[in-house]
PDB file of N, CA and C in Angstrom:
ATOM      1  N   UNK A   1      -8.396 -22.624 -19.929  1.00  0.00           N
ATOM      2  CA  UNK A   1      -7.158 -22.110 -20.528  1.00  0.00           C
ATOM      3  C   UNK A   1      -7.421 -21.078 -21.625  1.00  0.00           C
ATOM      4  N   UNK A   2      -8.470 -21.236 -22.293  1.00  0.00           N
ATOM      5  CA  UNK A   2      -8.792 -20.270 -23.624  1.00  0.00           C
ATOM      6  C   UNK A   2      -8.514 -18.711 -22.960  1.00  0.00           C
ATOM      7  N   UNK A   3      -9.850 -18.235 -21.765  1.00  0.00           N
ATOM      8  CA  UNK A   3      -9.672 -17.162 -21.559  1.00  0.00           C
ATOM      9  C   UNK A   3      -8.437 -16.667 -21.209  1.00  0.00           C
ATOM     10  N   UNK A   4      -7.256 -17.038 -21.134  1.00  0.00           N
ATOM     11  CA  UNK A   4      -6.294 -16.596 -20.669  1.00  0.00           C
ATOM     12  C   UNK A   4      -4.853 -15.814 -22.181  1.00  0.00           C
ATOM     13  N   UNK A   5      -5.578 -17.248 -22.642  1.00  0.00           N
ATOM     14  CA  UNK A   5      -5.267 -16.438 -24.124  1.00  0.00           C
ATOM     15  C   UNK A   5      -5.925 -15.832 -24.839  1.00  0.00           C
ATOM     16  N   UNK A   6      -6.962 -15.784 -24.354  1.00  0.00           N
ATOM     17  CA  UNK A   6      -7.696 -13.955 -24.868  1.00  0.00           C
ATOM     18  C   UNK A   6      -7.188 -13.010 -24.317  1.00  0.00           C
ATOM     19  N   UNK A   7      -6.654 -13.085 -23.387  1.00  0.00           N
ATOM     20  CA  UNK A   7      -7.072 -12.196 -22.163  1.00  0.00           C
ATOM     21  C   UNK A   7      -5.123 -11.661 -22.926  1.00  0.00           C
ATOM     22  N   UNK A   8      -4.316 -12.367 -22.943  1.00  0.00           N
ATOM     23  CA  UNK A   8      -3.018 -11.779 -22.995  1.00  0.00           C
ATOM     24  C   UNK A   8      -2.715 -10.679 -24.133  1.00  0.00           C
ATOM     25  N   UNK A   9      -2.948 -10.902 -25.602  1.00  0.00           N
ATOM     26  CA  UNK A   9      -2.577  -9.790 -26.516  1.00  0.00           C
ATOM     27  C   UNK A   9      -3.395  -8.025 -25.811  1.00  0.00           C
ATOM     28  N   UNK A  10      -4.574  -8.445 -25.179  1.00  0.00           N
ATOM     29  CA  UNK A  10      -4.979  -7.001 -24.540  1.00  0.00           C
ATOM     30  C   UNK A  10      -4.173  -6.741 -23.600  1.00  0.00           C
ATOM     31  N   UNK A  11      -3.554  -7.003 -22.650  1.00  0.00           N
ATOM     32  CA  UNK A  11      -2.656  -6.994 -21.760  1.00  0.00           C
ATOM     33  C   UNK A  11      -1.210  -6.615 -22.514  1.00  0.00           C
ATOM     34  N   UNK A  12      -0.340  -7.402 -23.595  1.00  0.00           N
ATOM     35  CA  UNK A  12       0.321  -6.595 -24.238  1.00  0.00           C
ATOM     36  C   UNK A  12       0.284  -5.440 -24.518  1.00  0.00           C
ATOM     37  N   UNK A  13      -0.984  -5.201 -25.426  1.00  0.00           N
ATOM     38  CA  UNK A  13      -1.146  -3.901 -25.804  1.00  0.00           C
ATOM     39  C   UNK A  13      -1.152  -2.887 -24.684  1.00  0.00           C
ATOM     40  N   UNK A  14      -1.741  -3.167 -23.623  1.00  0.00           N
ATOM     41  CA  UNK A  14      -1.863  -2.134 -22.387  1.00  0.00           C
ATOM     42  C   UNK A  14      -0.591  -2.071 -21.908  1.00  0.00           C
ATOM     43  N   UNK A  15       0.174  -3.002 -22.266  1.00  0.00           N
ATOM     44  CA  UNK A  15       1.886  -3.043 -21.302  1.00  0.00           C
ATOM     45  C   UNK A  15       2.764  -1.895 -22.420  1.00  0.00           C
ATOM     46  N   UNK A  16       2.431  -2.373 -23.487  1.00  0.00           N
ATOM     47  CA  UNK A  16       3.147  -1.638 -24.842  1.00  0.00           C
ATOM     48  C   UNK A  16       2.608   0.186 -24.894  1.00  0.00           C
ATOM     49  N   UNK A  17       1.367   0.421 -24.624  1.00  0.00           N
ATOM     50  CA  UNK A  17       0.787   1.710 -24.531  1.00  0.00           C
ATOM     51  C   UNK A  17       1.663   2.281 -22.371  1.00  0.00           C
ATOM     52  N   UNK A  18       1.236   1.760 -21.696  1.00  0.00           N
ATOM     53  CA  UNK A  18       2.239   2.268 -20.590  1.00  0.00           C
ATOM     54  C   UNK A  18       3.283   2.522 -20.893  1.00  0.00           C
ATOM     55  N   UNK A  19       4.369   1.504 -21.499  1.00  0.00           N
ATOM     56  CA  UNK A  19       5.555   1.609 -21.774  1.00  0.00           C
ATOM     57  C   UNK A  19       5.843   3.159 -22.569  1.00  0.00           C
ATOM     58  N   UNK A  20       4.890   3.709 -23.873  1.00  0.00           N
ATOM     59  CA  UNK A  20       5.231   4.478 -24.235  1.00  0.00           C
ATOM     60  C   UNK A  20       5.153   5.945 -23.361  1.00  0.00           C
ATOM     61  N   UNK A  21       4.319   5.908 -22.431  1.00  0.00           N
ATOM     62  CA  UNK A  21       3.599   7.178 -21.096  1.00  0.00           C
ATOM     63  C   UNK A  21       5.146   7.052 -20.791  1.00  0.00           C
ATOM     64  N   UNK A  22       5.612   5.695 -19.758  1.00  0.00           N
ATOM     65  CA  UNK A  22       7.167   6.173 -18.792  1.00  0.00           C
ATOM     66  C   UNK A  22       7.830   6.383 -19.865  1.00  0.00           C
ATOM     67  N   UNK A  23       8.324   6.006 -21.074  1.00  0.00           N
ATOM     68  CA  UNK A  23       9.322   6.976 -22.366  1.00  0.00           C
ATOM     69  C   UNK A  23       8.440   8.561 -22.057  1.00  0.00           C
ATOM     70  N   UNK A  24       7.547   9.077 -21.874  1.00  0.00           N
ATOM     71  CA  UNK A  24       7.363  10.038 -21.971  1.00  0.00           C
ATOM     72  C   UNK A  24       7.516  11.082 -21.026  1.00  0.00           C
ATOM     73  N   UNK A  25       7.367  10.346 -19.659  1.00  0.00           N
ATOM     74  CA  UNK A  25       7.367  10.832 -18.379  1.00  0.00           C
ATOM     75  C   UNK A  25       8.957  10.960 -18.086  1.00  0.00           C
ATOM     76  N   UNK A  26       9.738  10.219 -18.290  1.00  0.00           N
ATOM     77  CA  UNK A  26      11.258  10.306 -18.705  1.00  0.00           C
ATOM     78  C   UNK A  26      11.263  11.195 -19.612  1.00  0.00           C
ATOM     79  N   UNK A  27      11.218  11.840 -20.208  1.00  0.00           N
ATOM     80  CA  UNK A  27      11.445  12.924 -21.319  1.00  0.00           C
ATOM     81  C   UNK A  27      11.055  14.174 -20.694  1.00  0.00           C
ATOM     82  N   UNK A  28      10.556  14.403 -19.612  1.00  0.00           N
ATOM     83  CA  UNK A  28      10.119  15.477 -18.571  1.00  0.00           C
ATOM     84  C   UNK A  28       9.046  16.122 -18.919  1.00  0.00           C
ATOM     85  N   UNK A  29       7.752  15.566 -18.667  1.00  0.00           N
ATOM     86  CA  UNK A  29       6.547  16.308 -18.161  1.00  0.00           C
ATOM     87  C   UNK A  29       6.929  16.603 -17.163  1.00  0.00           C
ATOM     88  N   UNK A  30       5.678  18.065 -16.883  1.00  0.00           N
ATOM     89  CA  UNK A  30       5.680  18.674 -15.034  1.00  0.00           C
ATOM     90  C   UNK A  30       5.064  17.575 -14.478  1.00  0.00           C
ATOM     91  N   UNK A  31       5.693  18.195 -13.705  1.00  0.00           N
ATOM     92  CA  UNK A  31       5.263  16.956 -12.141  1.00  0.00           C
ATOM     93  C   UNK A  31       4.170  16.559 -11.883  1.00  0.00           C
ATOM     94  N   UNK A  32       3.036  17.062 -11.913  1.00  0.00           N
ATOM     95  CA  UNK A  32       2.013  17.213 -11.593  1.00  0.00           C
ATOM     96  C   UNK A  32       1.153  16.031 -12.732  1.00  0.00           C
ATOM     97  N   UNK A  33       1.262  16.296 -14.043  1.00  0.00           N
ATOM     98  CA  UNK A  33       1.016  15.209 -15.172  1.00  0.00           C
ATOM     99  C   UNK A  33       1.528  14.396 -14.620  1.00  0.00           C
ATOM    100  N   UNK A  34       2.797  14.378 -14.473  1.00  0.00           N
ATOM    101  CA  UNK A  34       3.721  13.429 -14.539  1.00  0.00           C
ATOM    102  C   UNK A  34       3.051  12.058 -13.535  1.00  0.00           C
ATOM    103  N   UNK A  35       2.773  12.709 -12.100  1.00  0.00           N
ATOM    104  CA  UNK A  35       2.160  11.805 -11.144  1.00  0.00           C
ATOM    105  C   UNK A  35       0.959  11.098 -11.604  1.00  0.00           C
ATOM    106  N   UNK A  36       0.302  12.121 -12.246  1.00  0.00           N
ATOM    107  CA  UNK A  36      -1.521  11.950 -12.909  1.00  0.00           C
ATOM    108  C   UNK A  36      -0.823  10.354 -13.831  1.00  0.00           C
ATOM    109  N   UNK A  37       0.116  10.539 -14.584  1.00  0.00           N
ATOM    110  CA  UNK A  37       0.003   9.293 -15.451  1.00  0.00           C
ATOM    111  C   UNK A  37       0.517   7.880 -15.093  1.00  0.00           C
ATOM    112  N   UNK A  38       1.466   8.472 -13.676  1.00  0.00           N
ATOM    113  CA  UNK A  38       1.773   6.710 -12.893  1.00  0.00           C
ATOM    114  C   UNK A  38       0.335   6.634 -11.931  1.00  0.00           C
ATOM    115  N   UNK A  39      -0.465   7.289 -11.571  1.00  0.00           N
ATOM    116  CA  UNK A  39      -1.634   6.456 -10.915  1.00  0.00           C
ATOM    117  C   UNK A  39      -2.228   6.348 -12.043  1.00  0.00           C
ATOM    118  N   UNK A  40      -2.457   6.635 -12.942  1.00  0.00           N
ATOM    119  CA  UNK A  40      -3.478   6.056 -13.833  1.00  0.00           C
ATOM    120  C   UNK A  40      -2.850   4.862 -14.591  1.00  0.00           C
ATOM    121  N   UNK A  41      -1.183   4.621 -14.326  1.00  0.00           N
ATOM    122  CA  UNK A  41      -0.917   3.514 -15.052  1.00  0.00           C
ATOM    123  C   UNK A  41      -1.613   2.577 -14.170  1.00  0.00           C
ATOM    124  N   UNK A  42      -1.036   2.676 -12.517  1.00  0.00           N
ATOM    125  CA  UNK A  42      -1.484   1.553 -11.675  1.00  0.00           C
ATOM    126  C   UNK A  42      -2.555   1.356 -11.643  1.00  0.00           C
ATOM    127  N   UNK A  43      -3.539   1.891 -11.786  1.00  0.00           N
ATOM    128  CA  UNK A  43      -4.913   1.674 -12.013  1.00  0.00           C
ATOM    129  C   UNK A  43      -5.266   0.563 -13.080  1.00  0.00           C
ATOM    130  N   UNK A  44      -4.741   1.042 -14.464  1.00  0.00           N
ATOM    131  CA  UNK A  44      -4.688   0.105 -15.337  1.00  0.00           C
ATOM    132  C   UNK A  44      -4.324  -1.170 -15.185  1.00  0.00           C
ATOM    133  N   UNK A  45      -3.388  -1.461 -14.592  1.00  0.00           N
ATOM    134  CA  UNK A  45      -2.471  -2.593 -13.680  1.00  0.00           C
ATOM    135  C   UNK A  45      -3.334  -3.320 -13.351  1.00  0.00           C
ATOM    136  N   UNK A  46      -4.102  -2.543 -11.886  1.00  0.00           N
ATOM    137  CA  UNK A  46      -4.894  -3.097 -11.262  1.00  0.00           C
ATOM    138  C   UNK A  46      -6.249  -3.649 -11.717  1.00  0.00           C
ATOM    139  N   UNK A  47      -6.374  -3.097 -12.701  1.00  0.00           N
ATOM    140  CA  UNK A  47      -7.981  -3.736 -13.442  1.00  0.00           C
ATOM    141  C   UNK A  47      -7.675  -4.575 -14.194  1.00  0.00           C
ATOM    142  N   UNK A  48      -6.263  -5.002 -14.883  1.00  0.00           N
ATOM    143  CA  UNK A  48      -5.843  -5.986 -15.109  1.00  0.00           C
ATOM    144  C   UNK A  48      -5.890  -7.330 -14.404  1.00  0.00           C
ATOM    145  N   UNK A  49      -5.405  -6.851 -13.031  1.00  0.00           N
ATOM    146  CA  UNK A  49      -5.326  -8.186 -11.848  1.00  0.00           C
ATOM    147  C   UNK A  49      -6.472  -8.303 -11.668  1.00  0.00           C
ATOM    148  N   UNK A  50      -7.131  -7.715 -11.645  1.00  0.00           N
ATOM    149  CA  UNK A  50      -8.821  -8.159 -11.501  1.00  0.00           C
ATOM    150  C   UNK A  50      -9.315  -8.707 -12.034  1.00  0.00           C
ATOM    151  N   UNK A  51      -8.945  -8.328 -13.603  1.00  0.00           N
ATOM    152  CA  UNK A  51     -10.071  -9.403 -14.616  1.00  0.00           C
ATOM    153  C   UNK A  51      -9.329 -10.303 -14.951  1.00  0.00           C
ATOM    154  N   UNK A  52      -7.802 -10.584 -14.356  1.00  0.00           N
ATOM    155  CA  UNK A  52      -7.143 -11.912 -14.419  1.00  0.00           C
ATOM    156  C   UNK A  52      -7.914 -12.739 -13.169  1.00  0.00           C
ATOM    157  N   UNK A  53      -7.817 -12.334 -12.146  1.00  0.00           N
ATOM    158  CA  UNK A  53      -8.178 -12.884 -11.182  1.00  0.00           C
ATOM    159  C   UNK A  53      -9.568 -13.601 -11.020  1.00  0.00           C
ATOM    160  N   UNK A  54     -10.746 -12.617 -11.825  1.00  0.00           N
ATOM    161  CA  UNK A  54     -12.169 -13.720 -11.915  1.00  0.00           C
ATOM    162  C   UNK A  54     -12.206 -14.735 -12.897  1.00  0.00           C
ATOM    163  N   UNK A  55     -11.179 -13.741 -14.124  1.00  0.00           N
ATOM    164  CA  UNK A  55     -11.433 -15.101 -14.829  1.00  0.00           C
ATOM    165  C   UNK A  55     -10.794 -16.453 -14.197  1.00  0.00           C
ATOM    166  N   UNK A  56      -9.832 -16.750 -13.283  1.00  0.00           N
ATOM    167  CA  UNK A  56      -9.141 -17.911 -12.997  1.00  0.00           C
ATOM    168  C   UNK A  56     -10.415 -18.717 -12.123  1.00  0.00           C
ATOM    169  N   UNK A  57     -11.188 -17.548 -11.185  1.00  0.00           N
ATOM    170  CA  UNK A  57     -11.886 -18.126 -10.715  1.00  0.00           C
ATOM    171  C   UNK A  57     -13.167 -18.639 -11.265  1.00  0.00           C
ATOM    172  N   UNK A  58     -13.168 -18.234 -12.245  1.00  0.00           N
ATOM    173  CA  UNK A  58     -14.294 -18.474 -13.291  1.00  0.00           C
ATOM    174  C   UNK A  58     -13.817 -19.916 -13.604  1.00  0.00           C
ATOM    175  N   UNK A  59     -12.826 -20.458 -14.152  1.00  0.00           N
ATOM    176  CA  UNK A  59     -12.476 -21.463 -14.761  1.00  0.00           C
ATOM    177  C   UNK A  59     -12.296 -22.238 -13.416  1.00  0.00           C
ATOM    178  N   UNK A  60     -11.785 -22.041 -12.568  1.00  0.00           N
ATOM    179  CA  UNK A  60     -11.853 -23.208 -11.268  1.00  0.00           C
ATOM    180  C   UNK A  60     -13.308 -23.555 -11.002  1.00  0.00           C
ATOM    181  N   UNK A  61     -14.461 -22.959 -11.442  1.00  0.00           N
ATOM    182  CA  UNK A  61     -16.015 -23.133 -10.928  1.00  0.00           C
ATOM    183  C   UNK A  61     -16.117 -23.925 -12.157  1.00  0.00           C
ATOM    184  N   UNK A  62     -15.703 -23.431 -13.158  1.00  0.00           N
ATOM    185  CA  UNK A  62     -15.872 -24.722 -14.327  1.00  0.00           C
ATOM    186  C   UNK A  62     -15.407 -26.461 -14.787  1.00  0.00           C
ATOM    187  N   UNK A  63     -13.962 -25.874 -14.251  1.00  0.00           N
ATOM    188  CA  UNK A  63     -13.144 -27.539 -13.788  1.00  0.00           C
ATOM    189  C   UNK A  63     -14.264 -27.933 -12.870  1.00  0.00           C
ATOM    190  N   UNK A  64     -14.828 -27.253 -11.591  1.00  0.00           N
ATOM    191  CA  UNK A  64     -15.559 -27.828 -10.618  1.00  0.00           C
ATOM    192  C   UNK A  64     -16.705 -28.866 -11.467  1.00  0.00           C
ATOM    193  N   UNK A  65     -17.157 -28.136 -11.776  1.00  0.00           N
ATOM    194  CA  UNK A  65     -18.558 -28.660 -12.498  1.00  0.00           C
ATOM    195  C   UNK A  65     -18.628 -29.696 -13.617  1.00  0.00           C
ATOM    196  N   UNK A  66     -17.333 -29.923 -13.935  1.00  0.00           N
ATOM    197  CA  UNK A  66     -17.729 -31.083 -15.109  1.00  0.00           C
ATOM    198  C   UNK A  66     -16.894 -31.948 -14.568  1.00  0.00           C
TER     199      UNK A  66
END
């Protein structure tokens, strides 16, 4: 359970820093930025689900073991 509450205030912060890009992307960058900064949000996203995802499996190998 610990890593998970490590793991969340960085995840805020990354939700709180996106949030300010779409306020910005709504305010009209060209298009072209504009696209550049929703794949690089999802990206961010996605490396999120990732290092949510080992850590769970990290902790299921640990429940295993004791």
């Amino acid at each position: 359970m610990v890593p998970s509450l490590e793991m969340r205030p960085m995840d805020l912060s990354c939700w709180t820093k996106d949030r300010t890009t779409i306020q910005r992307m709504k305010s009209g960058i060209g298009k072209c930025q504009k696209n550049f900064l929703i794949f690089d949000l999802e990206k961010k996203i996605d490396e999120g689900k990732q290092k949510e995802r080992a850590n769970k499996k990290k902790r299921r190998e640990e429940m295993g073991t004791t």
